[in-house]
C-alpha atoms as a PDB file:
ATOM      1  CA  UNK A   1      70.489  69.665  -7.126  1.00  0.00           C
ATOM      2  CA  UNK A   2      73.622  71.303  -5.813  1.00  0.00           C
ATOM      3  CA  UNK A   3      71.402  72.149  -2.319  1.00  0.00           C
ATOM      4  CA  UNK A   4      70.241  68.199  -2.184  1.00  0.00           C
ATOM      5  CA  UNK A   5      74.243  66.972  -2.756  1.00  0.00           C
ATOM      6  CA  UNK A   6      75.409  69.770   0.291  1.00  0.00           C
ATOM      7  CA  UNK A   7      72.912  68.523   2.518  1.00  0.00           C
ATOM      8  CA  UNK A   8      73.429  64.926   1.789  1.00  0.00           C
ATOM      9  CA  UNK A   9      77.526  65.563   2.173  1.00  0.00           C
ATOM     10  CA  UNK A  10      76.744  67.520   6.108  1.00  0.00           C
ATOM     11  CA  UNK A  11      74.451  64.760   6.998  1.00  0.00           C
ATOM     12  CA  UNK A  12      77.421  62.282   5.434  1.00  0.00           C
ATOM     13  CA  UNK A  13      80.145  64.131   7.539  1.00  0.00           C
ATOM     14  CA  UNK A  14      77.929  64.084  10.522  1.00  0.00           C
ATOM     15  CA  UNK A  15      77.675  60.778  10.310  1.00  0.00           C
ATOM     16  CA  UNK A  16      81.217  59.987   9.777  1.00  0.00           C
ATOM     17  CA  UNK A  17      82.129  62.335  12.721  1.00  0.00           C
ATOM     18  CA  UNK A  18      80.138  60.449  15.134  1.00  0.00           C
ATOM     19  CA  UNK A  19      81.412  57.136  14.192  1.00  0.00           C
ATOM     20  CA  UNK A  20      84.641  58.067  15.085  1.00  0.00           C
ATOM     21  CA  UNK A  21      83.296  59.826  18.851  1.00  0.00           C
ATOM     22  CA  UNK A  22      81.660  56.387  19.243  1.00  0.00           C
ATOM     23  CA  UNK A  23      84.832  53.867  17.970  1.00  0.00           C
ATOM     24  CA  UNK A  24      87.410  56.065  20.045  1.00  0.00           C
ATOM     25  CA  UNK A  25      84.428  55.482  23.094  1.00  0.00           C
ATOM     26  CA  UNK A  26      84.563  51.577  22.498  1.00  0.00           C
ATOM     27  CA  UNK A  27      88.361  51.488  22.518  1.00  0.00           C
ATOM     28  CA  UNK A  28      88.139  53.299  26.025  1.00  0.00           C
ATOM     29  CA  UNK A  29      85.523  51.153  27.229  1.00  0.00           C
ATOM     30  CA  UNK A  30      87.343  48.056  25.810  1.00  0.00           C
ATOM     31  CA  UNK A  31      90.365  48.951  27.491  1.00  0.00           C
ATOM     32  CA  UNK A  32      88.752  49.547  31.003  1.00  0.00           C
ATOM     33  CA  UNK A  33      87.672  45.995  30.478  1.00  0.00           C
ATOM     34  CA  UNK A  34      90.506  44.377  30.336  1.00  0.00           C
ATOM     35  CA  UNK A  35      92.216  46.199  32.907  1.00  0.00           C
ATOM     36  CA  UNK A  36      89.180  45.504  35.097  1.00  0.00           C
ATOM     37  CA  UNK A  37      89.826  41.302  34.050  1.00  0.00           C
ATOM     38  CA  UNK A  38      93.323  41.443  34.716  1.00  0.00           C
ATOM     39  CA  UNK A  39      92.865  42.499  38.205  1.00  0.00           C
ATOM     40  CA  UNK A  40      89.786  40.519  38.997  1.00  0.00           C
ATOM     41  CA  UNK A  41      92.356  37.823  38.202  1.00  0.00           C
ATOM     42  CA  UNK A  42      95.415  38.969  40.367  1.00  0.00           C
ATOM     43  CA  UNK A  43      92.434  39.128  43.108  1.00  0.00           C
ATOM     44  CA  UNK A  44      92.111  35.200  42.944  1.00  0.00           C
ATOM     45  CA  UNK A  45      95.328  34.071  42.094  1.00  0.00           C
ATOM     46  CA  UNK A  46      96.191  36.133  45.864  1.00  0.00           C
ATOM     47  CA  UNK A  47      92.842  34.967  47.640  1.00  0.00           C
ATOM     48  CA  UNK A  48      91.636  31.477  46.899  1.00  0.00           C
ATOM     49  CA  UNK A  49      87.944  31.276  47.905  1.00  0.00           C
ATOM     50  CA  UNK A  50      87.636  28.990  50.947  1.00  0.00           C
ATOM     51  CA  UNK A  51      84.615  27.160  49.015  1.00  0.00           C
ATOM     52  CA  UNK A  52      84.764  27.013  45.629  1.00  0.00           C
ATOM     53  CA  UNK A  53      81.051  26.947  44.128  1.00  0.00           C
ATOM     54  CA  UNK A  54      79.780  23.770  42.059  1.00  0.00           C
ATOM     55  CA  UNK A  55      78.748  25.683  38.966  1.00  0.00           C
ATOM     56  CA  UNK A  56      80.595  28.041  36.484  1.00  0.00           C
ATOM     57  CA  UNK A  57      82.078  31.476  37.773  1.00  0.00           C
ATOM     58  CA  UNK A  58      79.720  34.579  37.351  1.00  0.00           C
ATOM     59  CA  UNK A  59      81.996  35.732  34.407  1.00  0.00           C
ATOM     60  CA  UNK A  60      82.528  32.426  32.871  1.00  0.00           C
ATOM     61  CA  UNK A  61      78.962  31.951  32.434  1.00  0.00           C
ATOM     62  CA  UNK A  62      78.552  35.522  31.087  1.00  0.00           C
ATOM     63  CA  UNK A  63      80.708  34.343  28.778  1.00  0.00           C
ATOM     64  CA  UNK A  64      83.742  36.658  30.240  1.00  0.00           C
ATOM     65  CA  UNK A  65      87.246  35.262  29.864  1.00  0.00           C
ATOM     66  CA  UNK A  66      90.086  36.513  32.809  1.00  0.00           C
ATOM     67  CA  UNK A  67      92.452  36.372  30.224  1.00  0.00           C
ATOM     68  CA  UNK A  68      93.384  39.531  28.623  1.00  0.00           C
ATOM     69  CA  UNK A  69      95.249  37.809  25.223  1.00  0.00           C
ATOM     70  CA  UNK A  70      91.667  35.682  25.308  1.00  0.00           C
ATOM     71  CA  UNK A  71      88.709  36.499  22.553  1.00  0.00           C
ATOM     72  CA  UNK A  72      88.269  39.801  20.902  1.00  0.00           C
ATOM     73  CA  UNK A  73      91.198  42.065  22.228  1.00  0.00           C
ATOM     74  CA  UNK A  74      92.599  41.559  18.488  1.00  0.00           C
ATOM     75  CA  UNK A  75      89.403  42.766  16.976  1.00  0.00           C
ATOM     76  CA  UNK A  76      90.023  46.414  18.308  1.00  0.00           C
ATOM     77  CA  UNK A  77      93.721  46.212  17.347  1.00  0.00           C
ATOM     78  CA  UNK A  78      92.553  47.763  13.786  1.00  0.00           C
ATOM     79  CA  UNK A  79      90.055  50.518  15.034  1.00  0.00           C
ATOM     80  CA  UNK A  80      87.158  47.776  14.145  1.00  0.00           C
ATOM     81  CA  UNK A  81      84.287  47.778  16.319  1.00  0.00           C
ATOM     82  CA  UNK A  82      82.305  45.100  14.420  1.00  0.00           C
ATOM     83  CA  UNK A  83      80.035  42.896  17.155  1.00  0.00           C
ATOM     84  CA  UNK A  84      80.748  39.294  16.654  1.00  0.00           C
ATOM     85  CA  UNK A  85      78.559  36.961  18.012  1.00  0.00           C
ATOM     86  CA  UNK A  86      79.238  34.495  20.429  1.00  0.00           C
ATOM     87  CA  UNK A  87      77.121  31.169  20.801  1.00  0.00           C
END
């Protein structure tokens, strides 16, 4: 019994170890986001395309918002890296 609870405790640290490597990589990769947003929009606020296209930017339609306060900035605020789904 006590061999079964150690190995279920190394697999349960494991676990918890690599959550952590993988919410502090989604905080990076969040942040590189954003700063990646904010200057795609200083680009077009400086250079206004000459013809703008009939239908919806590439990153509006991808469901990408240029605004860095906009959608689920908040959501890493707390360490969460919970997907929420978008219609």
């Amino acid at each position: 019994m006590e061999r079964l609870n150690l190995k279920l405790y190394l697999q349960n640290r494991y676990m918890v170890e690599e959550n952590e490597r993988l919410r502090k990589t989604a905080i990076l990769l969040h942040q590189e986001r954003q700063a990646l947003l904010t200057e795609l929009k200083k680009q077009r606020v400086h250079k206004p395309s000459p013809n703008p296209s009939p239908g919806p930017s590439p990153s509006l339609a991808l469901g990408l918002s240029l605004d860095p306060g906009a959608g689920s900035s908040d959501r890493f605020a707390n360490g969460s890296t919970d997907k929420v789904h978008k219609p």
